[in-house]
C-alpha atoms as a PDB file:
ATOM      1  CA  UNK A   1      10.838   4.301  17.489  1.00  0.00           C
ATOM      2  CA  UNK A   2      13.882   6.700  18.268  1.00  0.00           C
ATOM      3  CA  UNK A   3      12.150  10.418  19.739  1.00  0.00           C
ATOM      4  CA  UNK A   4      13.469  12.266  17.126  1.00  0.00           C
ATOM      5  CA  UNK A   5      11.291  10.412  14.331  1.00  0.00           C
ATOM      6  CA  UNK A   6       7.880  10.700  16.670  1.00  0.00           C
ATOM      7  CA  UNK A   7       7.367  14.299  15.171  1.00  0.00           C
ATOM      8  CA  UNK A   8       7.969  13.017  11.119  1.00  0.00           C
ATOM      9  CA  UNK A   9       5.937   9.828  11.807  1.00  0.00           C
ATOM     10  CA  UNK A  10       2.805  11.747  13.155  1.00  0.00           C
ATOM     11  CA  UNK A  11       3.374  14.546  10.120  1.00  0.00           C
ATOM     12  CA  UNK A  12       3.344  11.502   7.868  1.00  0.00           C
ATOM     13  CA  UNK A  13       0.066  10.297   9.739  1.00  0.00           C
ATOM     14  CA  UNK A  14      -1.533  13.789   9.150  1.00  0.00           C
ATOM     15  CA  UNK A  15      -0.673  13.273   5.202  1.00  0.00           C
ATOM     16  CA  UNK A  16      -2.530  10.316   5.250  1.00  0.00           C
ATOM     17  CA  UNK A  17      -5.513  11.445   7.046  1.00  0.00           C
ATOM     18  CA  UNK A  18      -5.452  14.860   4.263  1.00  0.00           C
ATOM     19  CA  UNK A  19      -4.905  12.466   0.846  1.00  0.00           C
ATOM     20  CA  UNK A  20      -7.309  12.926  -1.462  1.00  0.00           C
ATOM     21  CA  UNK A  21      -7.743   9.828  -3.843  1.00  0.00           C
ATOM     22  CA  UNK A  22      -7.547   6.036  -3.262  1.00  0.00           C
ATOM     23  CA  UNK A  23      -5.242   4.604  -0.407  1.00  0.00           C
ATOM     24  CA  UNK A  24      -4.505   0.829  -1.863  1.00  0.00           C
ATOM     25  CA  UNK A  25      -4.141  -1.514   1.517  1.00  0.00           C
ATOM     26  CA  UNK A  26      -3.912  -5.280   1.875  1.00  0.00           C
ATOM     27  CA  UNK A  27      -6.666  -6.230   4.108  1.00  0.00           C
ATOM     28  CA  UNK A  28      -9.926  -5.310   6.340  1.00  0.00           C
ATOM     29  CA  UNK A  29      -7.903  -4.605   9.427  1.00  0.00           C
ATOM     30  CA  UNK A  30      -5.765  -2.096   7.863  1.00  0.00           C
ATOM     31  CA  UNK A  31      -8.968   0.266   6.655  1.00  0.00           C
ATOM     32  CA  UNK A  32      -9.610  -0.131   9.870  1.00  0.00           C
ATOM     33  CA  UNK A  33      -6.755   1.115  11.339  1.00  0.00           C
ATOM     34  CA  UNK A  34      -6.637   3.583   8.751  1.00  0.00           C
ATOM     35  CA  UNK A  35     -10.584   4.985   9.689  1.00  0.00           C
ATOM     36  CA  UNK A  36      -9.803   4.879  13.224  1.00  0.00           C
ATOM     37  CA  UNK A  37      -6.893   7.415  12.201  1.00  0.00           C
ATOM     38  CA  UNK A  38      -9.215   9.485  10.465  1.00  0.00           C
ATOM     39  CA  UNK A  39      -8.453   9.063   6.888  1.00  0.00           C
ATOM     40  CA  UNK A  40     -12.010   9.410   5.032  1.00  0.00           C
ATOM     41  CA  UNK A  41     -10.019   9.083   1.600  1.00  0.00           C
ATOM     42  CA  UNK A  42     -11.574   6.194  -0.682  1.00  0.00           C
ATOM     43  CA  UNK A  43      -9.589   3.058   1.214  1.00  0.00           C
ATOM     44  CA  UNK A  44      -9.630  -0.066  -1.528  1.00  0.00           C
ATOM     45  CA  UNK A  45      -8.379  -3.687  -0.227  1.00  0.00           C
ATOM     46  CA  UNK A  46      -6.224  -6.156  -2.320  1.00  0.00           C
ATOM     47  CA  UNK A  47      -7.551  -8.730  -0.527  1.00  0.00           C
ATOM     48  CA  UNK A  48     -11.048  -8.477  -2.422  1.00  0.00           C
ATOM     49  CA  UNK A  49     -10.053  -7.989  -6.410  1.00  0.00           C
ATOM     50  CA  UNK A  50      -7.033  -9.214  -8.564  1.00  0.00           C
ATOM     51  CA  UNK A  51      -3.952  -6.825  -8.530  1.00  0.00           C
ATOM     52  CA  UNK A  52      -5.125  -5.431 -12.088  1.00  0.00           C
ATOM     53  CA  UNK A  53      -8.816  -4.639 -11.161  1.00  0.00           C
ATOM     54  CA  UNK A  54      -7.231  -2.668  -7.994  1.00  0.00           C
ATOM     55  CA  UNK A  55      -4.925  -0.706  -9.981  1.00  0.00           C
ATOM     56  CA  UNK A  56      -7.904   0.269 -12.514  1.00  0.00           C
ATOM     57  CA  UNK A  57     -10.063   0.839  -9.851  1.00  0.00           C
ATOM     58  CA  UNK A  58      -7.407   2.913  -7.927  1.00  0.00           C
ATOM     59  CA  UNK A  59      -6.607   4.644 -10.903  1.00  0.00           C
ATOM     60  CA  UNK A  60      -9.825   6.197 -11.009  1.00  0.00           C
ATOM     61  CA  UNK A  61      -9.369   8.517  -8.199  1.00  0.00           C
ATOM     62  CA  UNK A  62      -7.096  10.458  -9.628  1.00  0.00           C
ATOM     63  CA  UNK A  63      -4.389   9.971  -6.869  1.00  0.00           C
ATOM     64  CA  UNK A  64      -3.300   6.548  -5.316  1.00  0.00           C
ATOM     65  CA  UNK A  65      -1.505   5.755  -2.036  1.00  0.00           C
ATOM     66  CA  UNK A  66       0.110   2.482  -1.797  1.00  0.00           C
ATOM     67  CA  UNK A  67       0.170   1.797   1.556  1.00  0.00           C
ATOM     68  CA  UNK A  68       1.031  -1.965   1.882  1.00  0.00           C
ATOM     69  CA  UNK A  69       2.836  -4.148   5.034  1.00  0.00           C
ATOM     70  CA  UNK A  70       6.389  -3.049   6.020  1.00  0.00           C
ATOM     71  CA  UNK A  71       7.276  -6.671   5.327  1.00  0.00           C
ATOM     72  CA  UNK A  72       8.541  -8.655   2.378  1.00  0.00           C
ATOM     73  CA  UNK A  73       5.506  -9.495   1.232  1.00  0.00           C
ATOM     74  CA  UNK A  74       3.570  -6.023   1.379  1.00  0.00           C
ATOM     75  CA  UNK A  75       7.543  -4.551  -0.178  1.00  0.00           C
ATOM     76  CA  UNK A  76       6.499  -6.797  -3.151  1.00  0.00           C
ATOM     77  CA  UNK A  77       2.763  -6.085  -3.429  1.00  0.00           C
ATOM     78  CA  UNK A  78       3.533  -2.491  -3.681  1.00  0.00           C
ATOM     79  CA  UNK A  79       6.080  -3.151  -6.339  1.00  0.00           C
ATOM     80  CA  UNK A  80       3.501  -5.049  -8.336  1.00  0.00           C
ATOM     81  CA  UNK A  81       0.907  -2.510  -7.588  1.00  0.00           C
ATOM     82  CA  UNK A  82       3.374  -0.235  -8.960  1.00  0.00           C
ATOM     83  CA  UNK A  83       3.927  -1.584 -12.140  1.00  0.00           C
ATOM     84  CA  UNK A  84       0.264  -2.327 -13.008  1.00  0.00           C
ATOM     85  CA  UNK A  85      -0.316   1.417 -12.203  1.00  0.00           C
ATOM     86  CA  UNK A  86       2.363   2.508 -14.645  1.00  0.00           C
ATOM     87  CA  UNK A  87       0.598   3.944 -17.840  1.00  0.00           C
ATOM     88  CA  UNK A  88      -2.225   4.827 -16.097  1.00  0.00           C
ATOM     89  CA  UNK A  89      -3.458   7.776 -15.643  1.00  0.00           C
ATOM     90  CA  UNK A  90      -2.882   8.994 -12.308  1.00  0.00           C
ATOM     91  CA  UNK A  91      -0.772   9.778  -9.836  1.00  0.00           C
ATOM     92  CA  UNK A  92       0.699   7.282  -7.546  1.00  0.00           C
ATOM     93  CA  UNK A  93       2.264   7.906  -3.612  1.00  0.00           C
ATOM     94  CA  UNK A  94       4.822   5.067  -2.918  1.00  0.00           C
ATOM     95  CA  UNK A  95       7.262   7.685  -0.846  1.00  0.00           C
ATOM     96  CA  UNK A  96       4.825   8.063   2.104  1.00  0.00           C
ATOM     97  CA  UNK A  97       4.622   3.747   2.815  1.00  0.00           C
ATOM     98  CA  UNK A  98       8.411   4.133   2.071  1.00  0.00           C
ATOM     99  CA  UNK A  99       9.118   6.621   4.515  1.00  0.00           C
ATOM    100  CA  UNK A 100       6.833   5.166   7.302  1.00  0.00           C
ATOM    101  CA  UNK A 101       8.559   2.111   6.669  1.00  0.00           C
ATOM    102  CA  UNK A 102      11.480   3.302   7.524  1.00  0.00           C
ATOM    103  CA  UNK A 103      10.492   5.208  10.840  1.00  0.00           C
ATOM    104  CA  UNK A 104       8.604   1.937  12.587  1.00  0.00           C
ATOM    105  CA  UNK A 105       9.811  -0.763  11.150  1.00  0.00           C
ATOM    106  CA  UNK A 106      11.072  -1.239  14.314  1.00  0.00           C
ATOM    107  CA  UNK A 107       7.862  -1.305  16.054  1.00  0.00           C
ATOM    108  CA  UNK A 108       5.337  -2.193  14.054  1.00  0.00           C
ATOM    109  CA  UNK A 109       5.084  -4.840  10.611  1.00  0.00           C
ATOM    110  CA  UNK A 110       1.816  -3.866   9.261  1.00  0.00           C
ATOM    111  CA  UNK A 111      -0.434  -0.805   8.436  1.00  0.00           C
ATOM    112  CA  UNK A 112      -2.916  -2.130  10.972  1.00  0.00           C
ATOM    113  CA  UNK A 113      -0.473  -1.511  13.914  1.00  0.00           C
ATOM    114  CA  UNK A 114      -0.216   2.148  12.910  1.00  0.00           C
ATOM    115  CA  UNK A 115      -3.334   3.001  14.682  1.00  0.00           C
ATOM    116  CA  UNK A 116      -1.975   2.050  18.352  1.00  0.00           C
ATOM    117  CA  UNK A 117       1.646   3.536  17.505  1.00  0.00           C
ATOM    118  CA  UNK A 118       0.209   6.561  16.837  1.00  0.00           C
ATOM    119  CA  UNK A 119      -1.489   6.503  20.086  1.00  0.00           C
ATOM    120  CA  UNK A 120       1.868   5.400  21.764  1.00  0.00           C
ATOM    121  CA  UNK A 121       3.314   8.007  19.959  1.00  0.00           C
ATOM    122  CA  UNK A 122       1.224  11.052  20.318  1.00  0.00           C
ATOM    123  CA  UNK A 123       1.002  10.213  23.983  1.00  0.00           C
ATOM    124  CA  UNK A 124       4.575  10.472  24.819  1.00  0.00           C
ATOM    125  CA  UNK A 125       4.837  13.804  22.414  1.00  0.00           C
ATOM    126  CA  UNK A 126       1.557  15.465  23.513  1.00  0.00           C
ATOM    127  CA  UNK A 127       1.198  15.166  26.986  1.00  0.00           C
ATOM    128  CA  UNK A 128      -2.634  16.292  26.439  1.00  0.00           C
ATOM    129  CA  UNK A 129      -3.242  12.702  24.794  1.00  0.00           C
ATOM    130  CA  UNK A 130      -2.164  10.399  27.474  1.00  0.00           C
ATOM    131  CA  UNK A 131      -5.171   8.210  28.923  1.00  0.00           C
ATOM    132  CA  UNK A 132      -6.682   9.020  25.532  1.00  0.00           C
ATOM    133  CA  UNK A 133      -7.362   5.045  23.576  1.00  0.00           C
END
């Protein structure tokens, strides 16, 4: 990750941790990643329902986060999550996966490699966290 992106990505870490609503994710390890982050928001894995019981369920909440993979296949999960959201009653956060995307794509493929970025990263911008894990 280039320095001058380590202060947006951890800003864009610290609007995850503060959403209020669902956060949509592909699998197990990425709530994980996500909890050990500190997001306490409602986390809800494809992995376990059908795209269209996700985006009900999701919808619920008011607010939904689409935080797929940085790869091909999380780009077109997210568009399909997308679409099956459209109409429904909430509102949905596809800018914030967008713009992390394009900040570690780099370094990272997956939502469950933010955790230890953001440890590389907060290290190397905030002296007081080195030796922290």
């Amino acid at each position: 990750m280039y320095a001058e992106n380590y202060k947006r990505f951890l800003e864009l870490i610290d609007e995850v941790r503060e959403f209020e609503g669902a956060i949509v994710v592909e699998g197990p390890r990425d709530e994980v990643a996500l909890r050990n982050l500190g997001v306490r928001a409602e986390i809800i894995r494809l992995s376990r329902l059908p795209l269209s019981e996700t985006a009900l369920i999701a919808s619920s909440f008011g607010n939904v986060m689409i935080l797929t993979d940085f790869d091909s296949a999380g780009e077109e999960l997210a568009g399909k999550l997308l679409r099956y959201l459209e109409g429904l009653p909430c509102r949905v956060d596809s800018k914030t996966r967008r713009e992390l995307k394009g900040i570690v794509k780099r370094d990272i493929k997956g939502v469950e490699d933010l955790y230890g970025l953001y440890l590389k990263t907060a290290s190397v911008s905030d002296p007081r966290m080195e030796g922290i894990q």
